[in-house]
PDB file of N, CA and C in Angstrom:
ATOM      1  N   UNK A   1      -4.739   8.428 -12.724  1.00  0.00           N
ATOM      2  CA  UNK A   1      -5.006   7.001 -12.576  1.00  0.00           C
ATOM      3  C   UNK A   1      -6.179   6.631 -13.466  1.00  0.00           C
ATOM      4  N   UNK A   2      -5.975   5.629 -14.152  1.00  0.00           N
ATOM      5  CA  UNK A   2      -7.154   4.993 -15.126  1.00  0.00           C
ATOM      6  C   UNK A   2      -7.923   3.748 -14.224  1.00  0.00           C
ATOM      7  N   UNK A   3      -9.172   4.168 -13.779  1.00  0.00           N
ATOM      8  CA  UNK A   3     -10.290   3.297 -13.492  1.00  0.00           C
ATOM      9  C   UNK A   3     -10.161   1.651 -13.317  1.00  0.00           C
ATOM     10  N   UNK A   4      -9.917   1.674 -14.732  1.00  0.00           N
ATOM     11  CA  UNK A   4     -10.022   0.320 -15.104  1.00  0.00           C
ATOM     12  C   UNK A   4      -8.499  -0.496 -14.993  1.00  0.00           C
ATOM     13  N   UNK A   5      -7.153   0.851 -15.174  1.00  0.00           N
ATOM     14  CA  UNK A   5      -5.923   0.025 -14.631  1.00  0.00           C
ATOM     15  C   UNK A   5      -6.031  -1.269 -12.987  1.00  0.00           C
ATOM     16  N   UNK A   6      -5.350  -1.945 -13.473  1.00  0.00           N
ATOM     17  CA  UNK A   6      -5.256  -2.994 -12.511  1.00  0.00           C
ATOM     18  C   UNK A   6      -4.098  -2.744 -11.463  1.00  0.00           C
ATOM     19  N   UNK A   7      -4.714  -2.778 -10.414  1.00  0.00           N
ATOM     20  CA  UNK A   7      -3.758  -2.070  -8.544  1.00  0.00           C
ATOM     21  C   UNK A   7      -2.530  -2.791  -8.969  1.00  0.00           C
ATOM     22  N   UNK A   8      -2.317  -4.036  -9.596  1.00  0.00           N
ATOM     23  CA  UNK A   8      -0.646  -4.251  -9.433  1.00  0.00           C
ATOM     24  C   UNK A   8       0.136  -3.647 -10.387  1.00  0.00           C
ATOM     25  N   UNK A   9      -0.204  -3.199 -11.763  1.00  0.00           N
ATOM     26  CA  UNK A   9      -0.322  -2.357 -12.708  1.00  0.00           C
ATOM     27  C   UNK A   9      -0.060  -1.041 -12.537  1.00  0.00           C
ATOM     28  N   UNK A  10      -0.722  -0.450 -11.196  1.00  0.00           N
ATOM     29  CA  UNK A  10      -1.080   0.791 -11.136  1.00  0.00           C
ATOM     30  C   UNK A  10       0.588   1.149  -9.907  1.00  0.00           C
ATOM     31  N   UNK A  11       0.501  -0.230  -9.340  1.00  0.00           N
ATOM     32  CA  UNK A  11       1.296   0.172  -8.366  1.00  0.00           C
ATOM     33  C   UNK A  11       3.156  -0.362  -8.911  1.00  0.00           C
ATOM     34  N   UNK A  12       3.055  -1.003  -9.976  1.00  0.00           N
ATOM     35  CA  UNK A  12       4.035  -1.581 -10.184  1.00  0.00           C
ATOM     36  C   UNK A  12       4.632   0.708 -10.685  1.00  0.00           C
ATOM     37  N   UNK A  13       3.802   1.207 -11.537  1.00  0.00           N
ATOM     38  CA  UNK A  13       3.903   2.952 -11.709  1.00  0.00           C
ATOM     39  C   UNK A  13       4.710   3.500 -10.697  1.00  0.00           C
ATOM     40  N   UNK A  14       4.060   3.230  -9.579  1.00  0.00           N
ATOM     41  CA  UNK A  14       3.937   4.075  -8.502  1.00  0.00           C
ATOM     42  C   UNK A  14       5.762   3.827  -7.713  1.00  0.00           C
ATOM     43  N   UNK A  15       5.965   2.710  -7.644  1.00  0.00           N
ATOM     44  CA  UNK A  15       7.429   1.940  -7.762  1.00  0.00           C
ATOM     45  C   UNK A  15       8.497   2.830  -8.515  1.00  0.00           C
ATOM     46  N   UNK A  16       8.214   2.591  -9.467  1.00  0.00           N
ATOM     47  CA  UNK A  16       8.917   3.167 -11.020  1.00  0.00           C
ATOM     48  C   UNK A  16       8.884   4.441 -10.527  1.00  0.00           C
ATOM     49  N   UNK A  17       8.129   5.129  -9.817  1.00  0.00           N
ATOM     50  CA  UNK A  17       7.943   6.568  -9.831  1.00  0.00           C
ATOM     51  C   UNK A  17       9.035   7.365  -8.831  1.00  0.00           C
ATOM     52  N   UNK A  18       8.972   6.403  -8.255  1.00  0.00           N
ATOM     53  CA  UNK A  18       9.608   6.580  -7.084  1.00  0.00           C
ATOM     54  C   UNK A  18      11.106   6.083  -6.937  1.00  0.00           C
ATOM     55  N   UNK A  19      11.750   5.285  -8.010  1.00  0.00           N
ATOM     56  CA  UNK A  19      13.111   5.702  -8.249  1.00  0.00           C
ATOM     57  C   UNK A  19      13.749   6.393  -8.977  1.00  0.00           C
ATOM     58  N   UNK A  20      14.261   6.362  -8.254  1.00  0.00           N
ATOM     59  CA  UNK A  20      15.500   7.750  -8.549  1.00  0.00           C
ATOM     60  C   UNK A  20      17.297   7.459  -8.889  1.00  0.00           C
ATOM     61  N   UNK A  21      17.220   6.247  -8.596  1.00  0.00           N
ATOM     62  CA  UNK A  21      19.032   5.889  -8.312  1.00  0.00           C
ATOM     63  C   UNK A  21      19.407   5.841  -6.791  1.00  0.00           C
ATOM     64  N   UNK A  22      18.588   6.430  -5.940  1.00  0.00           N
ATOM     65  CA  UNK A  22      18.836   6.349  -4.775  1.00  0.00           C
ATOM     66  C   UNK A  22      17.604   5.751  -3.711  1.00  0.00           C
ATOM     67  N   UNK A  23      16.324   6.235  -4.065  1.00  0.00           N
ATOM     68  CA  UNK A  23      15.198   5.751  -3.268  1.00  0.00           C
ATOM     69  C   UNK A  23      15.484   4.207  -3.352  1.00  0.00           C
ATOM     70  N   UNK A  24      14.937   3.614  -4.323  1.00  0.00           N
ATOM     71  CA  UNK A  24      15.485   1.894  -4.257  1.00  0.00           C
ATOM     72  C   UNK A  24      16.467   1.599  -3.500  1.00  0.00           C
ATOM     73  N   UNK A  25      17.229   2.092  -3.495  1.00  0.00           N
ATOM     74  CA  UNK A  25      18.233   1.671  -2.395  1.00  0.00           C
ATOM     75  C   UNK A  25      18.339   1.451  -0.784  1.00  0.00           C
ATOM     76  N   UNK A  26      17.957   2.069  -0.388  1.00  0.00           N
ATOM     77  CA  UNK A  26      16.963   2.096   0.982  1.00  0.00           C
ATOM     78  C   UNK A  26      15.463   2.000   1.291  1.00  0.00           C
ATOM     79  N   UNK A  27      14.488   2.064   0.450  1.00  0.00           N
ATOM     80  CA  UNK A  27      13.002   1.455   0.696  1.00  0.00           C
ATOM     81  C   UNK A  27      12.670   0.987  -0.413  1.00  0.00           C
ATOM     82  N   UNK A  28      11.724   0.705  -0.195  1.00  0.00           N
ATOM     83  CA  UNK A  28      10.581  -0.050  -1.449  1.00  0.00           C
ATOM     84  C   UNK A  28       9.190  -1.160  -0.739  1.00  0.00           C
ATOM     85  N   UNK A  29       8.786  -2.015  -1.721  1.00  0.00           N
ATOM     86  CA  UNK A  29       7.440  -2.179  -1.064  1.00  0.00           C
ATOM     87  C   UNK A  29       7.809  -3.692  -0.827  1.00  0.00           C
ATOM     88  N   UNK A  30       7.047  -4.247   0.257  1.00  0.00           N
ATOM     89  CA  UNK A  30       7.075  -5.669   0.414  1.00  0.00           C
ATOM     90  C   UNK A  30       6.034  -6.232   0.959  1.00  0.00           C
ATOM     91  N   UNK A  31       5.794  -7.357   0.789  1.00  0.00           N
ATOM     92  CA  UNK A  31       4.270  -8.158   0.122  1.00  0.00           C
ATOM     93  C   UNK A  31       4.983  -9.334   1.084  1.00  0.00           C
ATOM     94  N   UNK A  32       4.370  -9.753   1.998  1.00  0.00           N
ATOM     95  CA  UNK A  32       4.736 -11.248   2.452  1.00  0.00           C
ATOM     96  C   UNK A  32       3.572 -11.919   2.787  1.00  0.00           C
ATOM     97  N   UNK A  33       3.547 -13.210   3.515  1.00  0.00           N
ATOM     98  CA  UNK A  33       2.672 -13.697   3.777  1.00  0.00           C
ATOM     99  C   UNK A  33       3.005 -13.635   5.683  1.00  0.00           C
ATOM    100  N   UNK A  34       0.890 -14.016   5.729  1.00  0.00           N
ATOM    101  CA  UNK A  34       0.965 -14.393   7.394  1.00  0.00           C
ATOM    102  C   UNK A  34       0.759 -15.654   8.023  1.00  0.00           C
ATOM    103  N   UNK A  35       0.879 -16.375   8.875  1.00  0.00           N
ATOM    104  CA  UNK A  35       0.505 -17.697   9.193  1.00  0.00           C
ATOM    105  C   UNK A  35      -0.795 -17.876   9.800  1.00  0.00           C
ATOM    106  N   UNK A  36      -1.597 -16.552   9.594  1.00  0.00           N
ATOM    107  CA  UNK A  36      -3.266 -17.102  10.180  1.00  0.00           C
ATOM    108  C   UNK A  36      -4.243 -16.959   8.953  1.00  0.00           C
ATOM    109  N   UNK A  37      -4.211 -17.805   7.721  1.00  0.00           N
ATOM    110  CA  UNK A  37      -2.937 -16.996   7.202  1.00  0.00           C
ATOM    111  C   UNK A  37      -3.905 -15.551   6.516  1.00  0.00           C
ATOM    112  N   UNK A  38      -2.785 -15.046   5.457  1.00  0.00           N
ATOM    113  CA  UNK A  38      -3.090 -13.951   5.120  1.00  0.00           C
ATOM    114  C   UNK A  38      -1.977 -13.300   4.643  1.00  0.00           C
ATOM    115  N   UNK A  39      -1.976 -11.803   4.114  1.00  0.00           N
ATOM    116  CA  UNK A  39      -0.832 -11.364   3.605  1.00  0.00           C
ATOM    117  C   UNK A  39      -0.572  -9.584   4.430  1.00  0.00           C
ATOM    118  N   UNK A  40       0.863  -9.820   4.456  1.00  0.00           N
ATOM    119  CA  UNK A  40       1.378  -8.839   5.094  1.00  0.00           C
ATOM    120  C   UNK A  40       1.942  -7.405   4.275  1.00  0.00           C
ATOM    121  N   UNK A  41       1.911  -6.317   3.819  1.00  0.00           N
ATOM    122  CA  UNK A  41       1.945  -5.136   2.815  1.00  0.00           C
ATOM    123  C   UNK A  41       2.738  -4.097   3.745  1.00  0.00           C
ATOM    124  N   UNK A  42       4.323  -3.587   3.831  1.00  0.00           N
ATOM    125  CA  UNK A  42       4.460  -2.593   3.820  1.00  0.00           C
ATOM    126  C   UNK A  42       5.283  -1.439   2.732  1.00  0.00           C
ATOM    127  N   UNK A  43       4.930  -0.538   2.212  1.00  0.00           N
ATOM    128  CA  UNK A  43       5.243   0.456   1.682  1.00  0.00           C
ATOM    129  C   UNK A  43       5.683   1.387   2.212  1.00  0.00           C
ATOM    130  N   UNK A  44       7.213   1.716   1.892  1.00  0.00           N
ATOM    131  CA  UNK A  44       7.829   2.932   2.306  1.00  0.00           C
ATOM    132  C   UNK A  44       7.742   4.132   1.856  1.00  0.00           C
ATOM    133  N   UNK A  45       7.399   4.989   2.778  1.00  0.00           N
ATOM    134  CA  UNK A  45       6.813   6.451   1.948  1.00  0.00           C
ATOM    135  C   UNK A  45       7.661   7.675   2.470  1.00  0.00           C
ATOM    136  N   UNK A  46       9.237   7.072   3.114  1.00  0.00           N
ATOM    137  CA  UNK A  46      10.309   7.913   3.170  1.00  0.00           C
ATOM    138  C   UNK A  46      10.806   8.853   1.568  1.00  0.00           C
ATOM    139  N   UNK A  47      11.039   9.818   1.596  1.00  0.00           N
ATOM    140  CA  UNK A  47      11.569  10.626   0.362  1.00  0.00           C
ATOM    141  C   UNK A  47      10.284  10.534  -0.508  1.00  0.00           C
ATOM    142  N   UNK A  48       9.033  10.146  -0.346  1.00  0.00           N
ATOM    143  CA  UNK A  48       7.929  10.160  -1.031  1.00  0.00           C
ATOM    144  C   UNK A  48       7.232  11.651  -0.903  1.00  0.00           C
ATOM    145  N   UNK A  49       5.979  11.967  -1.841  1.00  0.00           N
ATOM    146  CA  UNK A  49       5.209  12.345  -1.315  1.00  0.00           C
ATOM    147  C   UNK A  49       3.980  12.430  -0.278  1.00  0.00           C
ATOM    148  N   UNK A  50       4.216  11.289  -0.195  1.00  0.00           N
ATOM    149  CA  UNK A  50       3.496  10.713   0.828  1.00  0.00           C
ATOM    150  C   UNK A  50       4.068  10.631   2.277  1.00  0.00           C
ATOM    151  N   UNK A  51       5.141  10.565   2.814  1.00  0.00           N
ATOM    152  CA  UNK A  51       5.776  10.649   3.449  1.00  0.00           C
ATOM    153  C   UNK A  51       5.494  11.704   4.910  1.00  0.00           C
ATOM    154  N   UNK A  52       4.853  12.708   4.561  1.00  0.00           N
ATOM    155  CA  UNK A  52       3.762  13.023   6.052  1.00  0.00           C
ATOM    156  C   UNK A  52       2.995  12.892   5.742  1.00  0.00           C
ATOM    157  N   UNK A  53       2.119  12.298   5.399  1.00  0.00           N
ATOM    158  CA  UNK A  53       0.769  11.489   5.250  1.00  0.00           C
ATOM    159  C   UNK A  53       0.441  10.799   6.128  1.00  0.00           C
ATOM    160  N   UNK A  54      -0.553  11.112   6.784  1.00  0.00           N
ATOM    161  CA  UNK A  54      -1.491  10.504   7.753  1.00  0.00           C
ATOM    162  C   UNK A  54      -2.662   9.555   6.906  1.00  0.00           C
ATOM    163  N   UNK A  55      -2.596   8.147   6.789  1.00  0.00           N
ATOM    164  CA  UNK A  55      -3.341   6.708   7.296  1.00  0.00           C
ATOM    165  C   UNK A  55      -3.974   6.469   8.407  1.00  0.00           C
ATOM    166  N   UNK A  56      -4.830   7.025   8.396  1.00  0.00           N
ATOM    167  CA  UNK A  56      -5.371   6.752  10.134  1.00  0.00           C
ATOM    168  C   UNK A  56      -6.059   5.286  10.279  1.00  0.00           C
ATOM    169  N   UNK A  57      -5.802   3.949  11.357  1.00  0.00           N
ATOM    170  CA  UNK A  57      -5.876   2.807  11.155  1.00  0.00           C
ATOM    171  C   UNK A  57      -7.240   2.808  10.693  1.00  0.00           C
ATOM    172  N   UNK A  58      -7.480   1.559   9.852  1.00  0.00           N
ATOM    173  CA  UNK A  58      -8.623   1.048   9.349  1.00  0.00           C
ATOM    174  C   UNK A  58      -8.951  -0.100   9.637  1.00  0.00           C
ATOM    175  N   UNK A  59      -9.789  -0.640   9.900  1.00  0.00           N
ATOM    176  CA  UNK A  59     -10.232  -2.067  10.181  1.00  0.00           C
ATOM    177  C   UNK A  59     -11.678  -2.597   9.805  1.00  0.00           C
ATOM    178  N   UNK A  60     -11.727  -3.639   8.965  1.00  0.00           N
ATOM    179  CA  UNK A  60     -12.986  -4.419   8.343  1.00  0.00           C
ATOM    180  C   UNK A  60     -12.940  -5.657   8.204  1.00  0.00           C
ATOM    181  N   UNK A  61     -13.479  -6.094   9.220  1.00  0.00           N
ATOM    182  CA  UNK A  61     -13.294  -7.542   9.752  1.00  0.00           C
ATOM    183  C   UNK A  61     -14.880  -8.533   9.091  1.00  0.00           C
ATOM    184  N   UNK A  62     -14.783  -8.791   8.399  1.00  0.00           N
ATOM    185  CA  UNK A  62     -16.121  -9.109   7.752  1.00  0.00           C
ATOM    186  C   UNK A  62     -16.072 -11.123   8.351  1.00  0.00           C
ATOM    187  N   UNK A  63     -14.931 -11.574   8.382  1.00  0.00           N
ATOM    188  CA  UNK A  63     -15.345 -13.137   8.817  1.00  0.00           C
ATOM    189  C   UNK A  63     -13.356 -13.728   9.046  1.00  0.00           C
ATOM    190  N   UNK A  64     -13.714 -15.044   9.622  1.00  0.00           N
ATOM    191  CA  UNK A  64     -12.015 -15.588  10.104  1.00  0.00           C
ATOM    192  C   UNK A  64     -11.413 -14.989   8.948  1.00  0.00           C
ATOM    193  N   UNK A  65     -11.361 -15.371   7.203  1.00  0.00           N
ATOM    194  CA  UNK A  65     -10.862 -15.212   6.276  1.00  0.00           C
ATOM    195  C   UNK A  65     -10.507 -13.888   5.922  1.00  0.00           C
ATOM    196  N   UNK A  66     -11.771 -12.996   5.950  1.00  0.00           N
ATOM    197  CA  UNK A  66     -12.462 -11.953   5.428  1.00  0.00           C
ATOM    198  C   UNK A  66     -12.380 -10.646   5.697  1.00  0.00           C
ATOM    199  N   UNK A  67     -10.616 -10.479   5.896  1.00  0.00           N
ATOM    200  CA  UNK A  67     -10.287  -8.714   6.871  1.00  0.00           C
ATOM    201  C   UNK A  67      -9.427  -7.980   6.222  1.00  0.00           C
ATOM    202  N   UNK A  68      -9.144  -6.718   6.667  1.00  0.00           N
ATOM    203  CA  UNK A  68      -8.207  -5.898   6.082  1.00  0.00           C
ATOM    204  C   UNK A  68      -8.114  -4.638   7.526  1.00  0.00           C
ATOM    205  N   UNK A  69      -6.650  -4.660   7.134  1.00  0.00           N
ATOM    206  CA  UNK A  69      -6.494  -3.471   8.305  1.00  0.00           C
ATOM    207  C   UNK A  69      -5.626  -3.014   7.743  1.00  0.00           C
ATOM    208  N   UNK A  70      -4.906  -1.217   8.090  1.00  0.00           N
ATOM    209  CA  UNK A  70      -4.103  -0.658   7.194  1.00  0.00           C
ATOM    210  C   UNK A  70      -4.089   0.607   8.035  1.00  0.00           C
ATOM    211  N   UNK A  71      -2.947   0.975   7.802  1.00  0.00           N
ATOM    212  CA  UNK A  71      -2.464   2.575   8.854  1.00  0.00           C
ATOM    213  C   UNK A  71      -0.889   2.761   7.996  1.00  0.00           C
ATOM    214  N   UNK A  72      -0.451   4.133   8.491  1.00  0.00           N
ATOM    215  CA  UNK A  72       0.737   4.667   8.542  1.00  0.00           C
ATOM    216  C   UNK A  72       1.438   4.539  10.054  1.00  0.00           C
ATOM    217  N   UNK A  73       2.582   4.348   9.680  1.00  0.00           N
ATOM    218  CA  UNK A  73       3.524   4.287  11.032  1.00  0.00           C
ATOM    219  C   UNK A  73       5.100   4.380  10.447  1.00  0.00           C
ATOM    220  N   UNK A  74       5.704   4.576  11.239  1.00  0.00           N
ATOM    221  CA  UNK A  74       7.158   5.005  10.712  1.00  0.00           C
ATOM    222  C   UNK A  74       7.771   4.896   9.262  1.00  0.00           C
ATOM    223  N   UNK A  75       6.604   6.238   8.909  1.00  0.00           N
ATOM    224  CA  UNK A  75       6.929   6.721   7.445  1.00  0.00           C
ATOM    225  C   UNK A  75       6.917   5.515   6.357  1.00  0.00           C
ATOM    226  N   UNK A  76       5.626   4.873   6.551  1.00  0.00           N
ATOM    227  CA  UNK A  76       5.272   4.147   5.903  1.00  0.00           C
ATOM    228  C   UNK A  76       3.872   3.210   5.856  1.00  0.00           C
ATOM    229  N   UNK A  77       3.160   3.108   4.814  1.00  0.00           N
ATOM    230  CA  UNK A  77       1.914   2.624   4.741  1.00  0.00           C
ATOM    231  C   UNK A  77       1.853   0.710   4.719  1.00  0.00           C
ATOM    232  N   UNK A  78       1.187   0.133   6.254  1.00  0.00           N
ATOM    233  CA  UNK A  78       1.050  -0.767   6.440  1.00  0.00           C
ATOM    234  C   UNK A  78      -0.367  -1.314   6.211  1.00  0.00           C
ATOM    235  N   UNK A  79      -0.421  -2.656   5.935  1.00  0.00           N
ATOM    236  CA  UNK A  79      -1.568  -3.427   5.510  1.00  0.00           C
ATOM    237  C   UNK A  79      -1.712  -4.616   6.431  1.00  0.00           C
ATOM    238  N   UNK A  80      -2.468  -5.565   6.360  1.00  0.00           N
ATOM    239  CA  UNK A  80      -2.401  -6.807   6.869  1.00  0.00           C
ATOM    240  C   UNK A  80      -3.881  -7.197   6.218  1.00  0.00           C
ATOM    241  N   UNK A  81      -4.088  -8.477   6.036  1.00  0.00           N
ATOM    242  CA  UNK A  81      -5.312  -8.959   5.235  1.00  0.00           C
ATOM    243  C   UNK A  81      -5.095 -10.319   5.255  1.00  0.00           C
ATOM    244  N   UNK A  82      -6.850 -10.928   5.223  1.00  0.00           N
ATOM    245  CA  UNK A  82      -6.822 -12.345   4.634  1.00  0.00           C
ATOM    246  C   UNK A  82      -6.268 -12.533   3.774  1.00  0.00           C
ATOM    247  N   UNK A  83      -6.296 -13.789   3.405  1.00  0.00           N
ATOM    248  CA  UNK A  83      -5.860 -14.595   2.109  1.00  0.00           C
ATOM    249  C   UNK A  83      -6.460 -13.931   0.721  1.00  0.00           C
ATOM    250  N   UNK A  84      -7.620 -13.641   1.040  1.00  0.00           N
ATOM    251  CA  UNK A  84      -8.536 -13.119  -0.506  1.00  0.00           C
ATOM    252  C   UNK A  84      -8.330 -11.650  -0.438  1.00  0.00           C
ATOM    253  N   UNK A  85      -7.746 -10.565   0.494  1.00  0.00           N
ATOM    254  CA  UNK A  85      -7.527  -9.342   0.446  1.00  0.00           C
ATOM    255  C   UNK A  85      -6.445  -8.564  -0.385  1.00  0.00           C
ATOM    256  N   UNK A  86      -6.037  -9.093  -0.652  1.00  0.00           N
ATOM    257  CA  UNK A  86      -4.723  -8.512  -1.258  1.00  0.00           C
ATOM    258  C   UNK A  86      -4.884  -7.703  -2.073  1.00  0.00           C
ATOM    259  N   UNK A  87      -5.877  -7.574  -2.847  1.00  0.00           N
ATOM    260  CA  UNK A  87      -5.997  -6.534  -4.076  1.00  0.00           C
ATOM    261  C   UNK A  87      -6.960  -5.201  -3.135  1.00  0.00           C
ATOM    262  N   UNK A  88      -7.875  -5.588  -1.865  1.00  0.00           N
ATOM    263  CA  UNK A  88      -8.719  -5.039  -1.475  1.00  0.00           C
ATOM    264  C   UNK A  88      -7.646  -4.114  -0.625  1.00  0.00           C
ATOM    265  N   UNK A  89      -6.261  -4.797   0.160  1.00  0.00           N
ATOM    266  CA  UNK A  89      -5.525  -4.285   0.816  1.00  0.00           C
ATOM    267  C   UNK A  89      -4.851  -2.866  -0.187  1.00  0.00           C
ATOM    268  N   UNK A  90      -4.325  -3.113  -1.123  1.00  0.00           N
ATOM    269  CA  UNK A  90      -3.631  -2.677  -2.096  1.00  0.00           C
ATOM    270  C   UNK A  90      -4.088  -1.684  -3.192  1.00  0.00           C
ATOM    271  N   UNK A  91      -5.314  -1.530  -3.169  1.00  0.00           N
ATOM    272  CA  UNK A  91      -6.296  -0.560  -3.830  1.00  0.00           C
ATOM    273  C   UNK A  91      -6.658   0.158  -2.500  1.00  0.00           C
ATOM    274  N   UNK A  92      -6.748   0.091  -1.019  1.00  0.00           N
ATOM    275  CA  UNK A  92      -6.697   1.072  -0.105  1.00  0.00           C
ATOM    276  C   UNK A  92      -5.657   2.078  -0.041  1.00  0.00           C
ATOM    277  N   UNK A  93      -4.295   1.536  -0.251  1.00  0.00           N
ATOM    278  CA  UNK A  93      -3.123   2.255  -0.624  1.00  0.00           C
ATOM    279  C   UNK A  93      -3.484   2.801  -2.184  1.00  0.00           C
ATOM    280  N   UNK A  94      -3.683   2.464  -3.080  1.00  0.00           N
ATOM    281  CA  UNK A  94      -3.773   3.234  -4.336  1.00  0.00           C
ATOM    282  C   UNK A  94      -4.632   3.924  -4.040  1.00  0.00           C
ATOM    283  N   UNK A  95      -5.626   3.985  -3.450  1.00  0.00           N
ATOM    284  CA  UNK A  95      -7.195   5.115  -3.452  1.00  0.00           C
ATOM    285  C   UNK A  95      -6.477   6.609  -2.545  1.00  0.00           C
ATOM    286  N   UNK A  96      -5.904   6.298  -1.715  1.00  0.00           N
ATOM    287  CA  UNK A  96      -5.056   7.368  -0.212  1.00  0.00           C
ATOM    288  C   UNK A  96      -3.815   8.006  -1.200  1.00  0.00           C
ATOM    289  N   UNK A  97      -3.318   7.137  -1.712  1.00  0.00           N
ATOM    290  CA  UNK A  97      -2.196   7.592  -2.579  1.00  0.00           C
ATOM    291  C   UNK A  97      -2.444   8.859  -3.652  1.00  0.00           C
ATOM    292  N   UNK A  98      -3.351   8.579  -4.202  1.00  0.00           N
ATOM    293  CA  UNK A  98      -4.059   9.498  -5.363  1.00  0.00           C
ATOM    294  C   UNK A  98      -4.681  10.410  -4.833  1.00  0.00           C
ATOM    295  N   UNK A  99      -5.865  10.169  -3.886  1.00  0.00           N
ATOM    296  CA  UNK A  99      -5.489  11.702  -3.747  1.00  0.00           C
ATOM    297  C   UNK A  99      -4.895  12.705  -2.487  1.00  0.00           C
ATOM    298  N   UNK A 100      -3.489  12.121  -2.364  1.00  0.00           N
ATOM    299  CA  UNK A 100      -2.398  12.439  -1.436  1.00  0.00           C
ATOM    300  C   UNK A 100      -1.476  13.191  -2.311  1.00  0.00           C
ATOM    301  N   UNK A 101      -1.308  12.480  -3.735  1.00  0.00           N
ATOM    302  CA  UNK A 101      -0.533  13.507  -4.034  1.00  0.00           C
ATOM    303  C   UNK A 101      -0.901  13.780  -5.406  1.00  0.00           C
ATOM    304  N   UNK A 102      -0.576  14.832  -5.648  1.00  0.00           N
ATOM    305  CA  UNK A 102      -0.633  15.981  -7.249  1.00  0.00           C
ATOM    306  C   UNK A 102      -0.547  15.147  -8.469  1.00  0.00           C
ATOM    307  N   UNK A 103       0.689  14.439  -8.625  1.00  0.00           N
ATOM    308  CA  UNK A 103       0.254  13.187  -9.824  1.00  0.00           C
ATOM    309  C   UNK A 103      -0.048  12.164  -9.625  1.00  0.00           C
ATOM    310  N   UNK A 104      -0.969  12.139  -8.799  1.00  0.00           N
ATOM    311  CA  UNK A 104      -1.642  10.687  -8.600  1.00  0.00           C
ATOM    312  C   UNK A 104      -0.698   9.283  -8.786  1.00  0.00           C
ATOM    313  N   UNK A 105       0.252  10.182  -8.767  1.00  0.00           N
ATOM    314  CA  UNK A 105       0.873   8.381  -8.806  1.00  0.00           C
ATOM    315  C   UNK A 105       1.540   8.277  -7.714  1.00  0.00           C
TER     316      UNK A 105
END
């Protein structure tokens, strides 16, 4: 992973990496929104390396706007975040990811 690459950049890789002709077909990552509000992140880490990987929950609640929370649960890495988190959500998954597995991607 390069430093200075940018998390959607880094993760758009990590996507790519992870098909095969068949993974896409049954998981992949999804980005929605929440109505308090904020944005919703889960990543499937079935047929991954990541895939027994332990996320143990996280939580940083800094103000109403100003949070991020994130865990593993049925074989897959979940997020939830304010409005302004999204890159903060999403670079928690790239930081666990790297060094979870051997090619960092």
């Amino acid at each position: 992973m390069k430093e200075t690459e940018h998390v959607l950049d880094w993760l758009q890789g990590w996507y790519s990496g992870q098909c095969d002709e068949d993974w896409e077909h049954e998981w992949g990552v999804k980005i929605d929104t929440l109505d308090n509000p904020g944005w919703s992140v889960r990543i499937d880490l079935e047929e991954t390396d990541l895939e027994e990987r332990d996320f143990p929950r996280q939580e940083l609640e800094r103000g109403k706007d100003d949070w991020v929370a994130a865990w593993t649960s049925d074989r897959a890495f979940h997020a939830a975040c304010g409005p302004g988190n999204l890159t903060e959500a999403l670079t928690l998954f790239r930081r666990w990811a790297v060094e979870n597995t051997p090619s960092g991607r």
